[in-house]
Protein backbone atom coordinates (compact mmCIF):
# COMPACT_ATOMS: atom_id res chain seq x y z
CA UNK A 1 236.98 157.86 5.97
CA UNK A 2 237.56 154.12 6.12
CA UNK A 3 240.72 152.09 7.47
CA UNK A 4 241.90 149.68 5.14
CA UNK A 5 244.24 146.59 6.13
CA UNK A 6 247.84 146.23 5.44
CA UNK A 7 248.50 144.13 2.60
CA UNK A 8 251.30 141.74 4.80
CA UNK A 9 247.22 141.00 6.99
CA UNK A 10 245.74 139.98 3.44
CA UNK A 11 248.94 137.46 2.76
CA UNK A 12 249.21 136.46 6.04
CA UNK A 13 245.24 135.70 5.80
CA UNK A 14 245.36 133.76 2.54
CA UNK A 15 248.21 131.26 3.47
CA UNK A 16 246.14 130.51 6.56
CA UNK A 17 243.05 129.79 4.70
CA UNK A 18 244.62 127.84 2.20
CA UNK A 19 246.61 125.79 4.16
CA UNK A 20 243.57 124.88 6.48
CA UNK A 21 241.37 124.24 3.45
CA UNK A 22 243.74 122.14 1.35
CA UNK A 23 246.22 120.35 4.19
CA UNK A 24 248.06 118.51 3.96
CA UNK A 25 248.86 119.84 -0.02
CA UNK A 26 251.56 122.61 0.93
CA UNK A 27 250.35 126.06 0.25
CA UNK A 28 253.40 128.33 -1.07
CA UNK A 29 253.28 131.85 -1.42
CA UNK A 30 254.86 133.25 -5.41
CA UNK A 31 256.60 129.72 -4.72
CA UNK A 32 259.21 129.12 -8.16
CA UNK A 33 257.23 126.42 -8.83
CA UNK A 34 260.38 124.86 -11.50
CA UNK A 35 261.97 123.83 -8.11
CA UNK A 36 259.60 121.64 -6.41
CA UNK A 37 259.77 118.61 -5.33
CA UNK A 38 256.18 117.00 -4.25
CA UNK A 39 253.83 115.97 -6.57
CA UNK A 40 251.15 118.08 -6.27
CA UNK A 41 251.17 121.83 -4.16
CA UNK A 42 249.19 125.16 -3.97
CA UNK A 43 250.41 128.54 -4.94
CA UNK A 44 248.84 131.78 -4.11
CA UNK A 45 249.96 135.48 -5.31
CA UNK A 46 248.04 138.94 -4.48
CA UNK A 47 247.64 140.80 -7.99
CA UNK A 48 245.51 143.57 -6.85
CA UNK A 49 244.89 145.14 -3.75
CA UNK A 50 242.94 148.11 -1.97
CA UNK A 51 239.75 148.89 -4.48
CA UNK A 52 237.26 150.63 -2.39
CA UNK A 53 233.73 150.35 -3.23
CA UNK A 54 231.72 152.43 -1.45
CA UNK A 55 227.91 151.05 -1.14
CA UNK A 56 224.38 151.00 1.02
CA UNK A 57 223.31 153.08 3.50
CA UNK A 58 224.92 150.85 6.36
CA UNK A 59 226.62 153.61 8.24
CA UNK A 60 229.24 151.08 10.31
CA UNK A 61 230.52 149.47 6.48
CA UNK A 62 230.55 152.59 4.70
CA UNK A 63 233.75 150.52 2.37
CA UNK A 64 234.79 147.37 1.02
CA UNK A 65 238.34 146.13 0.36
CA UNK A 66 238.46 143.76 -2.67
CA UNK A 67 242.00 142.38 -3.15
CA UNK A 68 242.22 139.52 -5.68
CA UNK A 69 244.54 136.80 -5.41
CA UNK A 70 245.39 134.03 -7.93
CA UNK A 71 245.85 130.47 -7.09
CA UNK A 72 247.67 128.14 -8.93
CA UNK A 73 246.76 124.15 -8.49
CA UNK A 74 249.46 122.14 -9.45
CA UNK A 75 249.63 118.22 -9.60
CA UNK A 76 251.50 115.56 -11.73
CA UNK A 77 248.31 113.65 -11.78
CA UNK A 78 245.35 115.53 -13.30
CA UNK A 79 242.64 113.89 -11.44
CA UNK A 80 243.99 115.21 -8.22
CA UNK A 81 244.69 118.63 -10.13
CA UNK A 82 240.78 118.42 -10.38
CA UNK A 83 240.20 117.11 -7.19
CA UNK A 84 242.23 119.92 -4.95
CA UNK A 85 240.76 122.46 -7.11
CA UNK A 86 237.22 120.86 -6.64
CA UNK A 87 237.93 121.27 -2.68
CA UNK A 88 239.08 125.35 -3.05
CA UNK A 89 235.91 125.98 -4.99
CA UNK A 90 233.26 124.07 -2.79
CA UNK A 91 234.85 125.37 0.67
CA UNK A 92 235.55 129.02 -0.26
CA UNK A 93 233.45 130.30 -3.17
CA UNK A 94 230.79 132.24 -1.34
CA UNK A 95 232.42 131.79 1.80
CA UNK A 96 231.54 134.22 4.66
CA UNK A 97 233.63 134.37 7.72
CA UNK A 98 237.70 134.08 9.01
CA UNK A 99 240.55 134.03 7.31
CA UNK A 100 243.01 133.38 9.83
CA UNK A 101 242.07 136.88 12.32
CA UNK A 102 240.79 138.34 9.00
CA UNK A 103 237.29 138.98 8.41
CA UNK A 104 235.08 138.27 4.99
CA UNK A 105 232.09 139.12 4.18
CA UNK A 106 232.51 136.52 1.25
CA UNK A 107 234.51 135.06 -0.87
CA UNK A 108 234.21 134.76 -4.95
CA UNK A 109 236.14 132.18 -6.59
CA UNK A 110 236.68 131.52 -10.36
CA UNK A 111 238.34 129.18 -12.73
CA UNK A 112 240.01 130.97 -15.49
CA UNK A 113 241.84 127.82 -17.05
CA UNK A 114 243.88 124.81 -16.81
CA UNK A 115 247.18 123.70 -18.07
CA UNK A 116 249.84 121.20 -18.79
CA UNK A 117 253.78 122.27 -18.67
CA UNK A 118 255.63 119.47 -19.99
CA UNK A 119 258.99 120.67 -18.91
CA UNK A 120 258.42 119.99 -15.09
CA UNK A 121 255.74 117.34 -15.77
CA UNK A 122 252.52 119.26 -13.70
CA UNK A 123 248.89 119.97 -14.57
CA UNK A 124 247.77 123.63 -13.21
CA UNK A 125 244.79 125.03 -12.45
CA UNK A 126 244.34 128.70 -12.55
CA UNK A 127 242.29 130.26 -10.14
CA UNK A 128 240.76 133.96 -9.13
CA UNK A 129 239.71 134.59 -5.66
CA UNK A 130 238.62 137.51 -4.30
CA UNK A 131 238.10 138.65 -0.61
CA UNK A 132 235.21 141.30 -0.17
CA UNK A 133 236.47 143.11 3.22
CA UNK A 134 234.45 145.14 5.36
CA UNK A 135 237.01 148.30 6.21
């Protein structure tokens, strides 16, 4: 049987990562992004969590975790909508190693879309990450 992390060790490992990869953009977690303030931020929710997949003949990872996460980009200028997004992608997709004291064995990253909302004046990005977890 395999041990599988809490999911407060998954959040706790994402706002670490992204904060290190993007500072100094703040990094909010499900942030209501109709109330901010700066001009451009990241925010970061966990939309599934705990999918074992049980593979190879590895006896000590007999289980991977494989909680998904999107990331929203936001900026009032699109170029550095682009450009923050730009940095997620080329530091984390295929990324092998710490999240904060988490461990991944990598890390797949894909844009879905991107987006204008003209009632708060912001370009998005839409992100998917997921975290492959040894457990």
């Amino acid at each position: 049987m395999t041990t599988q992390q809490s999911i407060s060790v998954y959040a706790q490992a994402l706002q670490s990562k992204f904060s290190t990869t993007v500072a100094p953009v703040p990094v909010y977690a499900n942030f209501n992004r109709n109330f901010a303030t700066e001009p451009k931020f990241v925010t970061w929710q966990l939309r599934s969590v705990h999918q074992p997949v049980y593979t190879g003949t590895t006896q000590s990872i007999k289980g991977i975790d494989t909680p998904v996460a999107q990331v929203n980009v936001f900026a009032q200028n699109m170029q550095d909508c682009f450009n923050i997004t730009n940095t997620i992608i080329q530091n984390l997709h295929g990324y092998s190693g710490n999240y904060g004291s988490l461990y991944v064995s990598k890390t797949d990253i894909d844009m879905l879309f991107n987006t204008y909302d003209d009632d708060v004046k912001l370009h998005q990005i839409v992100l998917d990450c997921r975290l492959y977890i040894p457990c």
